[in-house]
N, C-alpha and C. Protein backbone atom coordinates (compact mmCIF):
# COMPACT_ATOMS: atom_id res chain seq x y z
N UNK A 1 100.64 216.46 18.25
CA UNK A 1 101.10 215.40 19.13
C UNK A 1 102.11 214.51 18.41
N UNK A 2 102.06 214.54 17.56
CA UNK A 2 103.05 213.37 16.39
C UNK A 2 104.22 213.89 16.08
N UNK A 3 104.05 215.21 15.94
CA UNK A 3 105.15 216.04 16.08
C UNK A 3 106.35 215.82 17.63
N UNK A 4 105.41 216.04 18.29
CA UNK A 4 105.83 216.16 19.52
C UNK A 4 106.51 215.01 20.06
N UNK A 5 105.86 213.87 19.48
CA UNK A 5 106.55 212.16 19.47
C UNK A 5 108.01 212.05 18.59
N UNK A 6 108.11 213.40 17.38
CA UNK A 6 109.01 213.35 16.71
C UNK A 6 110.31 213.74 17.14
N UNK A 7 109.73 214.58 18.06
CA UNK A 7 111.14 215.49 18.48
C UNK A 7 111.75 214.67 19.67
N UNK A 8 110.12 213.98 20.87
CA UNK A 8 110.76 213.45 22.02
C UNK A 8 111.84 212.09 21.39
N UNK A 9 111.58 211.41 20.19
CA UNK A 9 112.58 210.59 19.90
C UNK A 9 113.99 211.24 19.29
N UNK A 10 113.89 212.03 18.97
CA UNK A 10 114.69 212.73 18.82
C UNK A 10 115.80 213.18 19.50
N UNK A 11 115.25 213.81 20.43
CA UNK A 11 115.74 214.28 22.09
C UNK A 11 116.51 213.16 22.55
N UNK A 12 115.96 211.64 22.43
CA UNK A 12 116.02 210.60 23.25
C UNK A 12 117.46 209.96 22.65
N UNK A 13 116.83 209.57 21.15
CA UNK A 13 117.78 208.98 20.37
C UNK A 13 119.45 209.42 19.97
N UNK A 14 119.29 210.99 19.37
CA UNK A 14 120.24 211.87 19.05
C UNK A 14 120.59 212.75 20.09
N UNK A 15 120.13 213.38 21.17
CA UNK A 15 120.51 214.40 22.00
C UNK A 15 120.28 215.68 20.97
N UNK A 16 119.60 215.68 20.35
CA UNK A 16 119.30 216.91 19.17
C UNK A 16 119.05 217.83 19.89
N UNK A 17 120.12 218.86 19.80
CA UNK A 17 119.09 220.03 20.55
C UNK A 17 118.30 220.81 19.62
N UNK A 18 118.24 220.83 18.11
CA UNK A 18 117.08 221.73 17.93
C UNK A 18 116.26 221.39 18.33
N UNK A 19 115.86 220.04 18.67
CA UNK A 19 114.44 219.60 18.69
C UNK A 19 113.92 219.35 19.83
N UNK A 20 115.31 220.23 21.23
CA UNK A 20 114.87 220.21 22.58
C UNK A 20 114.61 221.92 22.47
N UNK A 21 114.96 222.80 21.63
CA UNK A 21 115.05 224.06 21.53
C UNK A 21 113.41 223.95 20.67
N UNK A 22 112.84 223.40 19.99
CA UNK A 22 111.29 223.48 19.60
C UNK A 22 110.63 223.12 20.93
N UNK A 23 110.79 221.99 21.70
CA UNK A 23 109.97 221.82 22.62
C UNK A 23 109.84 223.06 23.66
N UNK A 24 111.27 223.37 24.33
CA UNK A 24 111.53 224.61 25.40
C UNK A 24 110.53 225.97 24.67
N UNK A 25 110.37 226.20 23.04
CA UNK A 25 110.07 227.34 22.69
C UNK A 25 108.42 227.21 23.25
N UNK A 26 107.82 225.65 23.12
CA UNK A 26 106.10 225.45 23.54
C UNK A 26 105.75 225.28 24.33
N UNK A 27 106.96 225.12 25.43
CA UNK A 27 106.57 224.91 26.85
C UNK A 27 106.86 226.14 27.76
N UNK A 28 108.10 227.02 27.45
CA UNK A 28 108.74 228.07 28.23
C UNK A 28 107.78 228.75 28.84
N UNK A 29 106.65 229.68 28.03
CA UNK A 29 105.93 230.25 28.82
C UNK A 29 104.88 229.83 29.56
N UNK A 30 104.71 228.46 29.27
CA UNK A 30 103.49 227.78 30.16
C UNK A 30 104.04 227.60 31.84
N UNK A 31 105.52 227.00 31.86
CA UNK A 31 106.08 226.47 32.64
C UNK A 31 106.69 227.71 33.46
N UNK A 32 107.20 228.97 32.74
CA UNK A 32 107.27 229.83 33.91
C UNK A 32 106.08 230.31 34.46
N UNK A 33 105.09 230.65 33.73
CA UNK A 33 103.68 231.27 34.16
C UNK A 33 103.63 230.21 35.47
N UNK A 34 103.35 228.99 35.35
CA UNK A 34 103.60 228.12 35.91
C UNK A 34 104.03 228.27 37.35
N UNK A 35 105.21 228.56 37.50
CA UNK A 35 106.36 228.41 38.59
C UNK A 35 106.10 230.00 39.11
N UNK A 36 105.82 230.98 38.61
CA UNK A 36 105.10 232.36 38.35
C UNK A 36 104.58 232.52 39.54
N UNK A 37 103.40 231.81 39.36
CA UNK A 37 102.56 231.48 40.35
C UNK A 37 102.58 231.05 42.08
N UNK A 38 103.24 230.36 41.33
CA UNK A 38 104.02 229.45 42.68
C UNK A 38 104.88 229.95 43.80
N UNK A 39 106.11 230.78 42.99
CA UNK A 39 107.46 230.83 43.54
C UNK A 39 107.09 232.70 43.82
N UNK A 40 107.55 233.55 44.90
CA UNK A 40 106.98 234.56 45.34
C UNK A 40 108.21 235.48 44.79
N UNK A 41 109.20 235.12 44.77
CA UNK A 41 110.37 236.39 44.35
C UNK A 41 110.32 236.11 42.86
N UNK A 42 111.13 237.17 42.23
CA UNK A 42 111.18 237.23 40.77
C UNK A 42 112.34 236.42 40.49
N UNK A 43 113.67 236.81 41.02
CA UNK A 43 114.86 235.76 40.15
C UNK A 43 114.34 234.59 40.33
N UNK A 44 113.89 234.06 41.43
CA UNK A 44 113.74 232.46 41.95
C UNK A 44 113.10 231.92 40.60
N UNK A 45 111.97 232.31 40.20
CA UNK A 45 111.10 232.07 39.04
C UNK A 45 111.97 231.98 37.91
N UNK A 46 112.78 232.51 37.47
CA UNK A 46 113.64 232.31 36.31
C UNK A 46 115.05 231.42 36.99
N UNK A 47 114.84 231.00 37.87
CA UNK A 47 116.18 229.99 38.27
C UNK A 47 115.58 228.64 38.62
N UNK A 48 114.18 228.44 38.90
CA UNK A 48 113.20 227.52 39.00
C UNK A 48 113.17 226.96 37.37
N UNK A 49 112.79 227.85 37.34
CA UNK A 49 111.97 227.40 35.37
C UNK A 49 113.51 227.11 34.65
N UNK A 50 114.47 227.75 34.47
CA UNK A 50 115.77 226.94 33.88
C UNK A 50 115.90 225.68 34.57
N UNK A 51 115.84 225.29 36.00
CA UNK A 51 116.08 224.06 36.35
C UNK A 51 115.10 223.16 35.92
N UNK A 52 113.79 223.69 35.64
CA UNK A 52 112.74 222.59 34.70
C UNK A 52 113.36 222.46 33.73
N UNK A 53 113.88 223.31 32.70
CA UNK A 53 114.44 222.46 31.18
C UNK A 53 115.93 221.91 31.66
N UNK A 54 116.26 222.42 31.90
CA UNK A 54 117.47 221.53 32.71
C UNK A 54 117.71 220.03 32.53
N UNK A 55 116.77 220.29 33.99
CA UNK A 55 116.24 218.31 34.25
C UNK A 55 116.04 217.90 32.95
N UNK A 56 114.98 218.85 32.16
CA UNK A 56 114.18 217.97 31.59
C UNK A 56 115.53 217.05 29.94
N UNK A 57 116.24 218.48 29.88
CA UNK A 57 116.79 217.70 28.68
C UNK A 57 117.69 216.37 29.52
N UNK A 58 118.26 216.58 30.57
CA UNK A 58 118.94 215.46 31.09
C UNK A 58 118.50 213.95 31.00
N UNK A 59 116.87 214.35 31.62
CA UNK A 59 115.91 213.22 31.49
C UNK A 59 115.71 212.87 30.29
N UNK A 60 115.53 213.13 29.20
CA UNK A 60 114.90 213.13 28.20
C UNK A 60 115.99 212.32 27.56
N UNK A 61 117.12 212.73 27.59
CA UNK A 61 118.13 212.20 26.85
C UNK A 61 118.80 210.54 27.46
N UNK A 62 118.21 210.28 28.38
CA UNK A 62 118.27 209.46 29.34
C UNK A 62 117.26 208.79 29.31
N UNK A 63 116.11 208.51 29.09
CA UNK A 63 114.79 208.12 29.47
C UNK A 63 114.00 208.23 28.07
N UNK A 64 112.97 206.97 27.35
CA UNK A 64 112.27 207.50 26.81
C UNK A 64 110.90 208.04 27.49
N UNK A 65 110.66 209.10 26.77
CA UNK A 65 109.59 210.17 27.80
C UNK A 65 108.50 210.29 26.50
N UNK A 66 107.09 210.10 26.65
CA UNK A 66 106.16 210.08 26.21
C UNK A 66 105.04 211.45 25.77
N UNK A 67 105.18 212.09 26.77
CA UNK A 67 104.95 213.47 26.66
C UNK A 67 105.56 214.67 27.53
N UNK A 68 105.93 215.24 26.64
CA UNK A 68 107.08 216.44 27.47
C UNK A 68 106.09 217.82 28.51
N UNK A 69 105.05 217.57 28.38
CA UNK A 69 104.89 218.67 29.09
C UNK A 69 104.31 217.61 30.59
N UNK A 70 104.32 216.74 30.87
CA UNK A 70 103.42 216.23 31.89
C UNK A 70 105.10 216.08 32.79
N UNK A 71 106.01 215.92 31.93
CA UNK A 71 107.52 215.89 32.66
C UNK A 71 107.90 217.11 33.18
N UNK A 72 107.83 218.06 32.10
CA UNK A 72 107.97 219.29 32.58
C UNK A 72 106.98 220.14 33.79
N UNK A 73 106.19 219.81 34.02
CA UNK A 73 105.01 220.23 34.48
C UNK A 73 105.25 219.36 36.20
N UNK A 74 105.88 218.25 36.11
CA UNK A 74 106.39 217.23 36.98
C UNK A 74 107.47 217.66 37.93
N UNK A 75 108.53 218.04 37.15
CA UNK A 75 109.32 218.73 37.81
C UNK A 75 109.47 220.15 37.98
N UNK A 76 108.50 220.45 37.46
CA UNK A 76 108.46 221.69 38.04
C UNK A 76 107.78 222.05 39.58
N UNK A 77 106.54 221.14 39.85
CA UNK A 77 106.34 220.68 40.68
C UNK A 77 107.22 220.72 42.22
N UNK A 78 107.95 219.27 41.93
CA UNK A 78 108.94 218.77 42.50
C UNK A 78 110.04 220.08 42.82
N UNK A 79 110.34 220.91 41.64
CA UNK A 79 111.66 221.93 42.14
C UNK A 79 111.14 223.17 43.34
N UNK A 80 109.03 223.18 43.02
CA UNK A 80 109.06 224.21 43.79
C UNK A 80 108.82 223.69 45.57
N UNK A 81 108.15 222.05 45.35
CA UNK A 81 108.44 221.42 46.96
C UNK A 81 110.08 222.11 47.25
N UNK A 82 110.74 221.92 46.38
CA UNK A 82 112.02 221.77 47.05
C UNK A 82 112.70 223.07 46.98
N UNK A 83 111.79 223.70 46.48
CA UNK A 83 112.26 225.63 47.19
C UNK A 83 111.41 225.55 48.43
N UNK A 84 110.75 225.37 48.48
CA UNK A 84 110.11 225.27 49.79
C UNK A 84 110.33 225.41 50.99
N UNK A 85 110.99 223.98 50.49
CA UNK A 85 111.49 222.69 51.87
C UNK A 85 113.00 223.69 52.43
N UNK A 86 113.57 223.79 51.51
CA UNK A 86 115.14 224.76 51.56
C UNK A 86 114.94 225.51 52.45
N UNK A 87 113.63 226.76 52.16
CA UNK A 87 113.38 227.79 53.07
C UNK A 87 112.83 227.68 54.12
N UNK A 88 112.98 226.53 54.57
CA UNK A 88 111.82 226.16 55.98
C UNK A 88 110.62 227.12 55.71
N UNK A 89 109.69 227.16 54.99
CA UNK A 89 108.68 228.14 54.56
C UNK A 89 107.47 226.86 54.63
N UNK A 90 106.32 227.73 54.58
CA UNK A 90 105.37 226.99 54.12
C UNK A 90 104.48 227.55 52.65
N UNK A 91 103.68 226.81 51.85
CA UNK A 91 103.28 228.09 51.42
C UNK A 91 101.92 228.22 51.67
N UNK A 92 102.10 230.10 51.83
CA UNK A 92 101.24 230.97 52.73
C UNK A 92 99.96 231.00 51.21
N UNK A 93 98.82 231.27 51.61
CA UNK A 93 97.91 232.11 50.79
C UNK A 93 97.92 233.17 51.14
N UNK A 94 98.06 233.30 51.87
CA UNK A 94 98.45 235.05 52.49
C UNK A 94 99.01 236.03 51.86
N UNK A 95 100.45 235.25 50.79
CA UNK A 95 100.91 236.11 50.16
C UNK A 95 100.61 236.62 48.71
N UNK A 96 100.34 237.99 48.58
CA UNK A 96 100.24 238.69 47.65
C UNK A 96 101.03 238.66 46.32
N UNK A 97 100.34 237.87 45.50
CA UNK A 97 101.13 237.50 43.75
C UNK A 97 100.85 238.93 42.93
N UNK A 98 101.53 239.32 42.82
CA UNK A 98 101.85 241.06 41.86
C UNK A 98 101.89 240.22 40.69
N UNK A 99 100.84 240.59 39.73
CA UNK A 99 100.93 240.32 38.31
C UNK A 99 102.05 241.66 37.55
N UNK A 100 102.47 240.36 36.46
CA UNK A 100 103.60 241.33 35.79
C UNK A 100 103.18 242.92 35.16
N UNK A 101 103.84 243.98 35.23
CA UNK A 101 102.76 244.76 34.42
C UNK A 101 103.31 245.09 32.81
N UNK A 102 102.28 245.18 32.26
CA UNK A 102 102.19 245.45 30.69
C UNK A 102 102.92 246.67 30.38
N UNK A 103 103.14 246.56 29.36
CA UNK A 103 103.14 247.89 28.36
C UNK A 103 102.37 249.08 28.47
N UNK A 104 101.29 248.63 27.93
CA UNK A 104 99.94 249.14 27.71
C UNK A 104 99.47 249.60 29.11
N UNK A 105 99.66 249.69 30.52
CA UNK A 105 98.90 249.92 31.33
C UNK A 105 98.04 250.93 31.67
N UNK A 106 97.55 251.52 30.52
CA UNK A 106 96.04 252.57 31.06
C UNK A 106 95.27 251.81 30.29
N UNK A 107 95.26 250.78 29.56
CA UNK A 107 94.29 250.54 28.55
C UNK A 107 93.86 248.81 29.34
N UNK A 108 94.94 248.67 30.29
CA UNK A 108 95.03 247.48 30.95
C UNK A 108 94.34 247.22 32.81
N UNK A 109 94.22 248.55 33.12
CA UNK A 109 93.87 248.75 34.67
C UNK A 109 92.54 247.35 35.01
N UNK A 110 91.56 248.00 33.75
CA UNK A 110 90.38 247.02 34.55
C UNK A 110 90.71 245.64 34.53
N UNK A 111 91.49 245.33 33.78
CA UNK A 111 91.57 243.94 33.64
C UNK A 111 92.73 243.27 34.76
N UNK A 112 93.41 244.10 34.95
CA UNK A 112 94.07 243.65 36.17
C UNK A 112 93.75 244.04 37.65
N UNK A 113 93.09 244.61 37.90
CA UNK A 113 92.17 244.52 38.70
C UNK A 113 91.00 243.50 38.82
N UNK A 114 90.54 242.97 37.74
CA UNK A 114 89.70 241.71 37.72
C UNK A 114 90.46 240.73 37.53
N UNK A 115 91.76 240.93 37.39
CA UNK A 115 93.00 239.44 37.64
C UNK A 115 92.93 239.88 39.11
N UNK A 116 93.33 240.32 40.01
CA UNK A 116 93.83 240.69 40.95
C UNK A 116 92.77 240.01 41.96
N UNK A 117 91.55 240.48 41.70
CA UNK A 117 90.52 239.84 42.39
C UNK A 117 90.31 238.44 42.05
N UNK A 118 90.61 238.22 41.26
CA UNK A 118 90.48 236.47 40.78
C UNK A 118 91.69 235.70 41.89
N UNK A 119 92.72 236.18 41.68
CA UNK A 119 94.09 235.68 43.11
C UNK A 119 93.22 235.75 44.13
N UNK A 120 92.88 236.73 44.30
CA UNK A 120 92.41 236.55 46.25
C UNK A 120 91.33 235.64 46.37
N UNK A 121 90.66 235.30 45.44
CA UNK A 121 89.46 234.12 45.29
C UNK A 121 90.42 233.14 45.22
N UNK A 122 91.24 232.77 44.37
CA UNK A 122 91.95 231.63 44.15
C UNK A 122 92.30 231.04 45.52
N UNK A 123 93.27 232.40 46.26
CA UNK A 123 94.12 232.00 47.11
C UNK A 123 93.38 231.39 48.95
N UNK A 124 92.04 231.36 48.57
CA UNK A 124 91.36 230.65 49.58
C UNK A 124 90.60 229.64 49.14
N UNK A 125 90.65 228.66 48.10
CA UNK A 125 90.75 227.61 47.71
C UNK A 125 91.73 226.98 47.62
N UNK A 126 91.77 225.67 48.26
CA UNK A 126 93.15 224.29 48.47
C UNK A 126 93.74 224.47 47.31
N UNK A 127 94.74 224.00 47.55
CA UNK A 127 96.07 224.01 46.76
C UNK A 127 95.83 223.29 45.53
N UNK A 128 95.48 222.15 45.69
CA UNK A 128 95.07 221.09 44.90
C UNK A 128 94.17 221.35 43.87
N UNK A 129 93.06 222.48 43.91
CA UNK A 129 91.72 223.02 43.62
C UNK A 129 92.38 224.21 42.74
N UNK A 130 93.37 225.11 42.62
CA UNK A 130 94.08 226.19 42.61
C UNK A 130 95.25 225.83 41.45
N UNK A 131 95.77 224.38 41.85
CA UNK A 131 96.54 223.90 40.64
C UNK A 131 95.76 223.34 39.96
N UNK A 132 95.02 223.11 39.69
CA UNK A 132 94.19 222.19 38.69
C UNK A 132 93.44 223.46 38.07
N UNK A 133 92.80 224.21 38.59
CA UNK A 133 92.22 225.60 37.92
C UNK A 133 93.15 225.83 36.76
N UNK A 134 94.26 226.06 37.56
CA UNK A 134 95.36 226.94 36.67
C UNK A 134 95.79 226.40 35.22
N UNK A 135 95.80 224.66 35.74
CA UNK A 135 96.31 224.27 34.33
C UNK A 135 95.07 224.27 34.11
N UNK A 136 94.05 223.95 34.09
CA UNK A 136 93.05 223.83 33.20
C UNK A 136 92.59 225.22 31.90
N UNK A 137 92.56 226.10 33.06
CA UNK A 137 92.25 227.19 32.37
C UNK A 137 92.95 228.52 31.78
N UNK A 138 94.52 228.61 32.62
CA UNK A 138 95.36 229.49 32.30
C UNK A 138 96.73 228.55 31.42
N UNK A 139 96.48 227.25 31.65
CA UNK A 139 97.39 226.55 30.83
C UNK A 139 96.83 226.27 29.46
N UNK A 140 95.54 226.03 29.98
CA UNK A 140 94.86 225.28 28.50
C UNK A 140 95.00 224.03 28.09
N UNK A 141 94.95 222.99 29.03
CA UNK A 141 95.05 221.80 29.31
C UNK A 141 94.14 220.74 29.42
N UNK A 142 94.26 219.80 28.47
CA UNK A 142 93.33 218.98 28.50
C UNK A 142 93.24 218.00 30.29
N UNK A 143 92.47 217.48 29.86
CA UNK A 143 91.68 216.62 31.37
C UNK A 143 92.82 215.57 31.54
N UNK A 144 93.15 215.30 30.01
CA UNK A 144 93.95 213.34 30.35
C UNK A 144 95.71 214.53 29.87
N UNK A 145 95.91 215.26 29.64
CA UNK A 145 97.40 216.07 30.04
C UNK A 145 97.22 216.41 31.64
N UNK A 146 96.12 216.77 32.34
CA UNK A 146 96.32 217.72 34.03
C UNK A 146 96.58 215.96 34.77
N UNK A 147 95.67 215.09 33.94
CA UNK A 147 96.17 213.75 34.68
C UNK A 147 97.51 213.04 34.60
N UNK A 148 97.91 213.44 33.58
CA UNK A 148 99.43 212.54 33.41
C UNK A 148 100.34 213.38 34.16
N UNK A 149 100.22 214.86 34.75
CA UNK A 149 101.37 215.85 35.35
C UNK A 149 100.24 214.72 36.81
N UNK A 150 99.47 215.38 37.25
CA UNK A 150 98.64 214.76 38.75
C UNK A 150 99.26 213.27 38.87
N UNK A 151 99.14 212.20 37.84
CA UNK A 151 99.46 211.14 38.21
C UNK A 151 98.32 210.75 38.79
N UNK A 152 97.01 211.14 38.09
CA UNK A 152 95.82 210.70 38.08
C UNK A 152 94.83 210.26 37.32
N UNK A 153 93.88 209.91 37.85
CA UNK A 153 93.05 208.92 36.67
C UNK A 153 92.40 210.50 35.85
N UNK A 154 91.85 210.29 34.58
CA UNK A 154 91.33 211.75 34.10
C UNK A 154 89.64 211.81 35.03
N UNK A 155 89.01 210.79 35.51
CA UNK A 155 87.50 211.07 36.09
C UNK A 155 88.09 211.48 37.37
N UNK A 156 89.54 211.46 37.92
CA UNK A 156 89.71 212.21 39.24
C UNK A 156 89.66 213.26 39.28
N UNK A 157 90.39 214.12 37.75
CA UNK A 157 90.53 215.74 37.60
C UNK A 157 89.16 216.01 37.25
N UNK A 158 88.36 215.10 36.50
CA UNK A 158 86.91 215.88 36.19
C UNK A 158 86.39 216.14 37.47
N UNK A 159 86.65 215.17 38.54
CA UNK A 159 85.81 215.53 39.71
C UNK A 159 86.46 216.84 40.13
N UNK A 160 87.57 216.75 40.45
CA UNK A 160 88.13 217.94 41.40
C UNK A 160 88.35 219.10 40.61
N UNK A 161 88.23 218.76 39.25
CA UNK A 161 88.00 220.35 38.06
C UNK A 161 86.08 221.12 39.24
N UNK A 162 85.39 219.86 39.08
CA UNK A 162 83.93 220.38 39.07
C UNK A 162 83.93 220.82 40.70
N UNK A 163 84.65 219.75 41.63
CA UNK A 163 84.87 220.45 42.76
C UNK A 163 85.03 222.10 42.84
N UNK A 164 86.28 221.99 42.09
CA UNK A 164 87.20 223.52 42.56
C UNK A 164 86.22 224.57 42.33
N UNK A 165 85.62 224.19 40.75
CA UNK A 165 84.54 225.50 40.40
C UNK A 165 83.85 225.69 41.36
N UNK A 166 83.09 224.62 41.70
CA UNK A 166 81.88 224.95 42.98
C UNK A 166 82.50 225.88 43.81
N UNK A 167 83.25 225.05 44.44
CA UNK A 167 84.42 225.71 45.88
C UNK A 167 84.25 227.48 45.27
N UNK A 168 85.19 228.00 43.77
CA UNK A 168 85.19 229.32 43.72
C UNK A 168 84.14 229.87 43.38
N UNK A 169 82.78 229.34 43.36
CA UNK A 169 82.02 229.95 42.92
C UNK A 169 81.23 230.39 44.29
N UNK A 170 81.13 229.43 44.72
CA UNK A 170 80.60 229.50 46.55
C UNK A 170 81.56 230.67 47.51
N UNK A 171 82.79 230.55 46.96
CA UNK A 171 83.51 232.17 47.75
C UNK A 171 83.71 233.15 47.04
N UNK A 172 82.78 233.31 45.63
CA UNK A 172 82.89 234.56 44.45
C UNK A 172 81.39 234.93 45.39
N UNK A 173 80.21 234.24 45.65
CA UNK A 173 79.23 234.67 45.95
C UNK A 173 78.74 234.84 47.57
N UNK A 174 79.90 234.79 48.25
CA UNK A 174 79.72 235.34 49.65
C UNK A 174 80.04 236.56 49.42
């Protein structure tokens, strides 16, 4: 984290880009996985996630910013309302998220098949319940980081962390 205070002054003070090129290297794959999720075509996802670092060095260099992933995580947010909104779309649970495939895929089947089934559980739990899963557990995100992207208190995400489980555990066992 001190690190991370090192570079955001950095970013802020100098416009340094190595030290926006360390942050992009610890955030990149969180933030497309991220948008991954979210965004249903493949280019969109890599034209989404560049417009997160985008913003973000703009902001950054502009703004002092406190922690870079709750920004990043923020607008990423915000860019996929606004793929959204563009497409007069809503978003469906309906639609089918194709995980990327591996290398390895004979040594990989069962496990993506038990990803696969984990989506269709996901995707009938609220949105709200579904993003908070995700960072929690596929981001690896602490309680008071899912609150500073939410713009919530951290006993709100503990509740709706303990919510969501219930919620998927109650439609893992129907």
């Amino acid at each position: 984290m001190r690190r991370q205070s090192f570079l955001l002054f950095r970013i802020y003070r100098f416009q340094d880009t190595k030290a926006y090129a360390e942050l992009y290297d610890l955030y990149y794959t969180r933030i497309r996985r991220f948008v991954f999720f979210k965004v249903p075509e493949g280019p969109e996802v890599d034209e989404v996630t560049a417009e997160v670092f985008l913003r973000g060095w703009e902001y950054m260099t502009s703004s002092r910013v406190d922690h870079a992933g709750a920004l990043f995580y923020r607008i990423a947010r915000n860019l996929i309302a606004d793929y959204y909104r563009k497409r007069q779309e809503e978003i469906s649970t309906d639609q089918i998220v194709e995980l990327p495939d591996r290398v390895d895929l004979a040594s990989d089947v069962a496990d993506k098949e038990e990803a696969q089934a984990l989506i269709l559980l996901l995707r009938e739990l609220k949105e709200e319940y579904r993003e908070i899963l995700h960072m929690r557990y596929l981001d690896e995100m602490s309680v008071k980081e899912i609150s500073q992207i939410l713009e919530k208190t951290p006993n709100h995400v503990r509740v709706n962390l303990h919510r969501a489980r219930q919620a998927l555990k109650a439609i893992a066992n129907e």
